[in-house]
Every structure is written in C-alpha cells, then in structure tokens.
Protein backbone atom coordinates (compact mmCIF):
# COMPACT_ATOMS: atom_id res chain seq x y z
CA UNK A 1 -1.02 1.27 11.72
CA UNK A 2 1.89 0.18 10.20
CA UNK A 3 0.83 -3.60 9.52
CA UNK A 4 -1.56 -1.92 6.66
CA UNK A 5 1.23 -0.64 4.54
CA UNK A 6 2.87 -4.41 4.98
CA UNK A 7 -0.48 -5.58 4.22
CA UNK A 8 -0.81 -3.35 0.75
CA UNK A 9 2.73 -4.77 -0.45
CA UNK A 10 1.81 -8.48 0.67
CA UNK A 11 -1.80 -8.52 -1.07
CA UNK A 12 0.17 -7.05 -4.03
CA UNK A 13 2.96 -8.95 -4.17
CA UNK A 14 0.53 -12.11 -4.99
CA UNK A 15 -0.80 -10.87 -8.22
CA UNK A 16 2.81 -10.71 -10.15
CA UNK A 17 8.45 -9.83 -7.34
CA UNK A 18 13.11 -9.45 -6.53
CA UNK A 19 15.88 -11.29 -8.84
CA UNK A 20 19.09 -9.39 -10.41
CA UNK A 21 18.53 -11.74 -13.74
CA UNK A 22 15.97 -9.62 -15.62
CA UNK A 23 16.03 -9.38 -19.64
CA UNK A 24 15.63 -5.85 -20.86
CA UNK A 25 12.66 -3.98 -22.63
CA UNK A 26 14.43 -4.45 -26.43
CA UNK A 27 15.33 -8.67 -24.88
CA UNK A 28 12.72 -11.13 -26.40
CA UNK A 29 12.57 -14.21 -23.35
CA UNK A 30 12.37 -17.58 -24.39
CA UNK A 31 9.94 -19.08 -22.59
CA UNK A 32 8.63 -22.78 -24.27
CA UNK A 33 8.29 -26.64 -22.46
CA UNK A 34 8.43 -29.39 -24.36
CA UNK A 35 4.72 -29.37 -25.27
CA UNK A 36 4.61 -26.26 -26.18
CA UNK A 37 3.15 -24.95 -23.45
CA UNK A 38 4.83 -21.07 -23.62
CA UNK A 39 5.20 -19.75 -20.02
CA UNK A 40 6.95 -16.85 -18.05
CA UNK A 41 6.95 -15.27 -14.69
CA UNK A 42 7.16 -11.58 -13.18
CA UNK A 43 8.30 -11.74 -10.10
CA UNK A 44 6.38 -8.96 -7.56
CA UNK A 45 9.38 -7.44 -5.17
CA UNK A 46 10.64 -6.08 -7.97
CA UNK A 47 6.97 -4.79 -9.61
CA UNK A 48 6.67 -3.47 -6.17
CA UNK A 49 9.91 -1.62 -5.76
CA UNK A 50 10.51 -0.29 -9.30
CA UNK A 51 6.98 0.23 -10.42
CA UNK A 52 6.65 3.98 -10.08
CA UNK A 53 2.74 3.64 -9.32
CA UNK A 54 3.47 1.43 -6.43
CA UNK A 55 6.29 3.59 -5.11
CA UNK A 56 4.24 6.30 -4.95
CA UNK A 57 1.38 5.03 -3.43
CA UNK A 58 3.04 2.94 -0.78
CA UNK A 59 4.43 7.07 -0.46
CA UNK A 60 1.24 7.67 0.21
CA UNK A 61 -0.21 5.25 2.50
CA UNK A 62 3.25 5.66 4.67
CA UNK A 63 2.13 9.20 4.89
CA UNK A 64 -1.66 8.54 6.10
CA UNK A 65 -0.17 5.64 8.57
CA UNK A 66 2.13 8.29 9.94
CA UNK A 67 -0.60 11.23 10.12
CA UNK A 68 -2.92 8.56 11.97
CA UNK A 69 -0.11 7.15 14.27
CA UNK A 70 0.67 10.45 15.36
CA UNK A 71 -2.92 11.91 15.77
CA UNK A 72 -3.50 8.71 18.16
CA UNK A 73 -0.33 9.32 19.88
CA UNK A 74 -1.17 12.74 20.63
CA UNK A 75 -5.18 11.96 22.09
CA UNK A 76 -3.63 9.13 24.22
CA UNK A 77 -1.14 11.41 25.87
CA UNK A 78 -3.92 13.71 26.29
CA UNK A 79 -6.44 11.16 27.75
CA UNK A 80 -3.12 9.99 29.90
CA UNK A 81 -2.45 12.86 31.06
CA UNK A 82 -6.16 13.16 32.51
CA UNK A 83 -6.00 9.97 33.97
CA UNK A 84 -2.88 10.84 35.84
CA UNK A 85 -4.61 14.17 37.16
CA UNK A 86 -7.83 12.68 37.83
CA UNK A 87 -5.52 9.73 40.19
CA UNK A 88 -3.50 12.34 41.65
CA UNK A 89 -6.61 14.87 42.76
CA UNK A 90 -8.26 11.57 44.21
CA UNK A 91 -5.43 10.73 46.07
CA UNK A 92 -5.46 14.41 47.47
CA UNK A 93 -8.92 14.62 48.50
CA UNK A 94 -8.57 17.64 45.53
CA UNK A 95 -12.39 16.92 44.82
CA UNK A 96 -15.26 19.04 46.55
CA UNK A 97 -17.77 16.21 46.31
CA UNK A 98 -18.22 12.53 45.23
CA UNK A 99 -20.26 13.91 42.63
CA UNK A 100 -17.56 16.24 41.19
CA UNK A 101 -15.27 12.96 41.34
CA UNK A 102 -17.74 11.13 39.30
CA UNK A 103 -18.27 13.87 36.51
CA UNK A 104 -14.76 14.46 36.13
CA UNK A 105 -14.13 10.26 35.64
CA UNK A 106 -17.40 10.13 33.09
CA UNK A 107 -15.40 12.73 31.14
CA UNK A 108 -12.29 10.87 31.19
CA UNK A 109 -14.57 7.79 29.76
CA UNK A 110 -16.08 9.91 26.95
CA UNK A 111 -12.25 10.47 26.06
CA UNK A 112 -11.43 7.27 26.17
CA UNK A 113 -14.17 6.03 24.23
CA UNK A 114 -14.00 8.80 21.47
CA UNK A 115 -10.43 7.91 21.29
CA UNK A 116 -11.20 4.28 20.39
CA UNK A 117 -13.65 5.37 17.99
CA UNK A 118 -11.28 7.44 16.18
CA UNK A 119 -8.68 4.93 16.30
CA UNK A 120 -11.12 2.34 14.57
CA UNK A 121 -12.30 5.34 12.08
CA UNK A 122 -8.58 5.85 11.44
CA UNK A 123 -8.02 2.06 10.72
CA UNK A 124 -10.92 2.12 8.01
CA UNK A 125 -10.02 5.16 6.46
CA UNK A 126 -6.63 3.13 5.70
CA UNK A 127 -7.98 -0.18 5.18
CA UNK A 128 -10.04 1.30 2.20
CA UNK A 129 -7.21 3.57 0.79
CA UNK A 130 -4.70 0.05 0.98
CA UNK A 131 -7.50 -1.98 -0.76
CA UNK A 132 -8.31 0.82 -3.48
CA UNK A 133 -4.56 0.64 -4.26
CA UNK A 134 -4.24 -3.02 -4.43
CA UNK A 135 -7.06 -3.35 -7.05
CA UNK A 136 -5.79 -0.26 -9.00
CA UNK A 137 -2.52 -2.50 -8.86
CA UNK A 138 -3.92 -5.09 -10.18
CA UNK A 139 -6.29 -3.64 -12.85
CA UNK A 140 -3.21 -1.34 -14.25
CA UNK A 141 -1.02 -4.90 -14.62
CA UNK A 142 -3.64 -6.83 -16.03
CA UNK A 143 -4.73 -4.14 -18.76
CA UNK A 144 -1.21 -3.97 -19.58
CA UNK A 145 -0.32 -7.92 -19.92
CA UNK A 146 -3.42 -8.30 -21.89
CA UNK A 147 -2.27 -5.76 -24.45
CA UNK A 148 1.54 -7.01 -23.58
CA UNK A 149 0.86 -10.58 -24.63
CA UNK A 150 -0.80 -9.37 -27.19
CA UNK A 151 2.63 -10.15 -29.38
CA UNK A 152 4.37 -12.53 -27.20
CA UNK A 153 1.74 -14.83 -27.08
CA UNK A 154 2.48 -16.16 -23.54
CA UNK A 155 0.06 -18.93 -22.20
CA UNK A 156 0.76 -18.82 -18.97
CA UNK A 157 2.41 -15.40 -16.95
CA UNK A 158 3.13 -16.47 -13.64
CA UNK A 159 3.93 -13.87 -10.44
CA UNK A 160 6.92 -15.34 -8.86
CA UNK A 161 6.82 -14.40 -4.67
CA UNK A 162 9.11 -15.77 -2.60
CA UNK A 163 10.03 -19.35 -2.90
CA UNK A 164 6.38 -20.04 -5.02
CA UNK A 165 8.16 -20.57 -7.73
CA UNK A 166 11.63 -22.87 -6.51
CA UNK A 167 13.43 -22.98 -10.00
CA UNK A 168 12.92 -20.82 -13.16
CA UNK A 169 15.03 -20.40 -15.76
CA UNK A 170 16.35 -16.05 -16.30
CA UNK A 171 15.23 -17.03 -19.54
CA UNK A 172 11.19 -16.94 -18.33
CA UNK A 173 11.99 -13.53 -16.46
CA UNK A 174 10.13 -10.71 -18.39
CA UNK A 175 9.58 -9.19 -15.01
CA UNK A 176 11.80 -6.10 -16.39
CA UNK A 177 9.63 -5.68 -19.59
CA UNK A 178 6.70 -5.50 -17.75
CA UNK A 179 8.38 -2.87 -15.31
CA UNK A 180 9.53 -0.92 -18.25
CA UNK A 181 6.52 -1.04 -19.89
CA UNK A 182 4.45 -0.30 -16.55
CA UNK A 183 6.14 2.78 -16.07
CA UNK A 184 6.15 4.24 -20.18
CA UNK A 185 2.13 3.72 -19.23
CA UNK A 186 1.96 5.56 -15.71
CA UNK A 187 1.48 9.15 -15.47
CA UNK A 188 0.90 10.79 -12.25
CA UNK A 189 -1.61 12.34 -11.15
CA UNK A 190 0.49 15.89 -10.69
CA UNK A 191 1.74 15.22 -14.76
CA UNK A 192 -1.46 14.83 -16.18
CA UNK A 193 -2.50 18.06 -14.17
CA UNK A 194 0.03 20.13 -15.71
CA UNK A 195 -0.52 18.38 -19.02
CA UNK A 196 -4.56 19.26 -19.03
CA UNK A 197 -3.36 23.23 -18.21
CA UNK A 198 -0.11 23.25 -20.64
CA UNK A 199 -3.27 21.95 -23.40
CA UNK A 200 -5.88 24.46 -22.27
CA UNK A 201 -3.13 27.36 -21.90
CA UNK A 202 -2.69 26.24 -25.71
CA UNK A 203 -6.08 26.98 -26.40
C-alpha cells in the first residue's frame, strides 16, 4: 500500500523541491537573463517537507496505508489459517464426506475472493484520497503564485525536482517565500473548527 504514499509525493513533487540556499520571506531574488526574460524556480522536496498542508496530509495517507495494510494482514492470516486446517483435516481423513470436504474448500474460496475484493476496494479508497490531495496541492500553490507574482512579476516559475533543473543560480530560489507564504495561508482543518466555535461562542 505503501507505493501510494510514494506515489502522492512523486505526482507532487512535479508541480513545484530540497536545496539549503533559500532566500527568506523579507529577501527580494533576482531573477533576470539577458533578454529580459525574468525567471525563478521552487524546488518541490522542500514544498513537500516544509509545507505544513503536505505534511499533514502525507500524515494522513500514512495513516489510511497503515489501517489498510494491517486490515489485509489480519484477513490473510485468517484465510491462512483456514487453509492450513482445511490441509491438515484432509490429510487426516477429519472429513465425514466428500461433500463436507467440498463445502468447507468453497468457503475457503469465498474468503479468498472477498479478501481480494477488499484488498482492491482498499487500493481505491487510497488511490482517490492520494489524487484528491495532489490536486488540492496543486490548486493551493497555484492560487497562491498567481496572487504571489502578482508583485514580483516573474515570467516564468519553474519547479526544480531532482536533477530537472542541472544549474540555477540561489539567486532564482524563492522556494522559501513560497513556503513561508504557503504556510501564513494554510489553516487546518481542526483551527478553523475552533475558530467557527470561538466566533459563534462570541455571538
């Protein structure tokens, strides 16, 4: 279940990334070629990793990957655990009849068969919850660049992952200001709870 959390992060990490040289929030980055063309990059390990959204969501998804892992773990020790019994009674001559034999191996089928169902169900359920938190990702960046470059007038923002980008200047970096600005934006979901009732208690 795991590779769906890796998945989440990877998917993410291609809309904006991991370098010590970042300017700070107050920092204005030069960012200019010789035609003018004004350009900087954000660079997604670090978006992913200091971006309190994305921390708590990839939270989140580790916590449904877990519950799933060890709900599957615990129906395949179960429908192991019949198998074995099922072998061993055979082996005995434990069963009264052929017939008894072959009801007692349908069952073990049904088990095996729901158990792949829920695995698949499981796998979904996941799939979904990693793709609704990519494209919350990216909507929440994008809204925020837009009103961002707004006043830094940037013509291109590029998202630096891995090696895409092979040389760039610290001076292009406003992966930091976007951070900082990311998280002055984000309020959980438990802070705007108790900021509706601290309102309505007002009231």
């Amino acid at each position: 279940m795991k590779k769906y959390i890796f998945s989440a992060l990877a998917i993410a990490a291609m809309m904006v990334s991991c370098n010590n040289a970042t300017p700070k929030m107050d920092e204005q980055p030069a960012a200019a070629s010789g035609d003018g063309l004004k350009v900087a990059f954000v660079e997604v390990d670090s978006l992913m990793t200091q971006y309190d959204f994305a921390k708590d969501y990839s939270v989140t998804l580790q916590k449904k990957s877990n519950n799933a892992r060890n709900t599957l773990t615990q129906k395949g020790n179960a429908l192991q655990a019949a198998v074995n019994n099922f072998q061993q009674k055979l082996n005995n001559n434990g069963f009264q009849s052929r017939e008894q034999a072959a009801s007692v191996q349908n069952a073990i089928q049904r088990q095996q068969n729901d158990l792949q169902e829920l695995q698949a169900r499981l796998e979904n359920e996941l799939a979904t919850e990693t793709a609704k938190f990519n494209e919350a990702l990216r909507d929440s960046l994008q809204n925020f660049l837009k009103d961002y470059n707004a006043d830094k007038h940037f013509d291109l923002i590029l998202s630096k992952a891995g090696d895409n980008i092979l040389l760039g200047s610290s001076k292009l970096d406003i992966t930091q200001d976007v951070i900082n600005g990311l998280n002055k934006r984000y309020k959980p979901a438990a802070k705007n709870a108790a900021e509706t009732k601290k309102t309505e208690d007002k009231k």
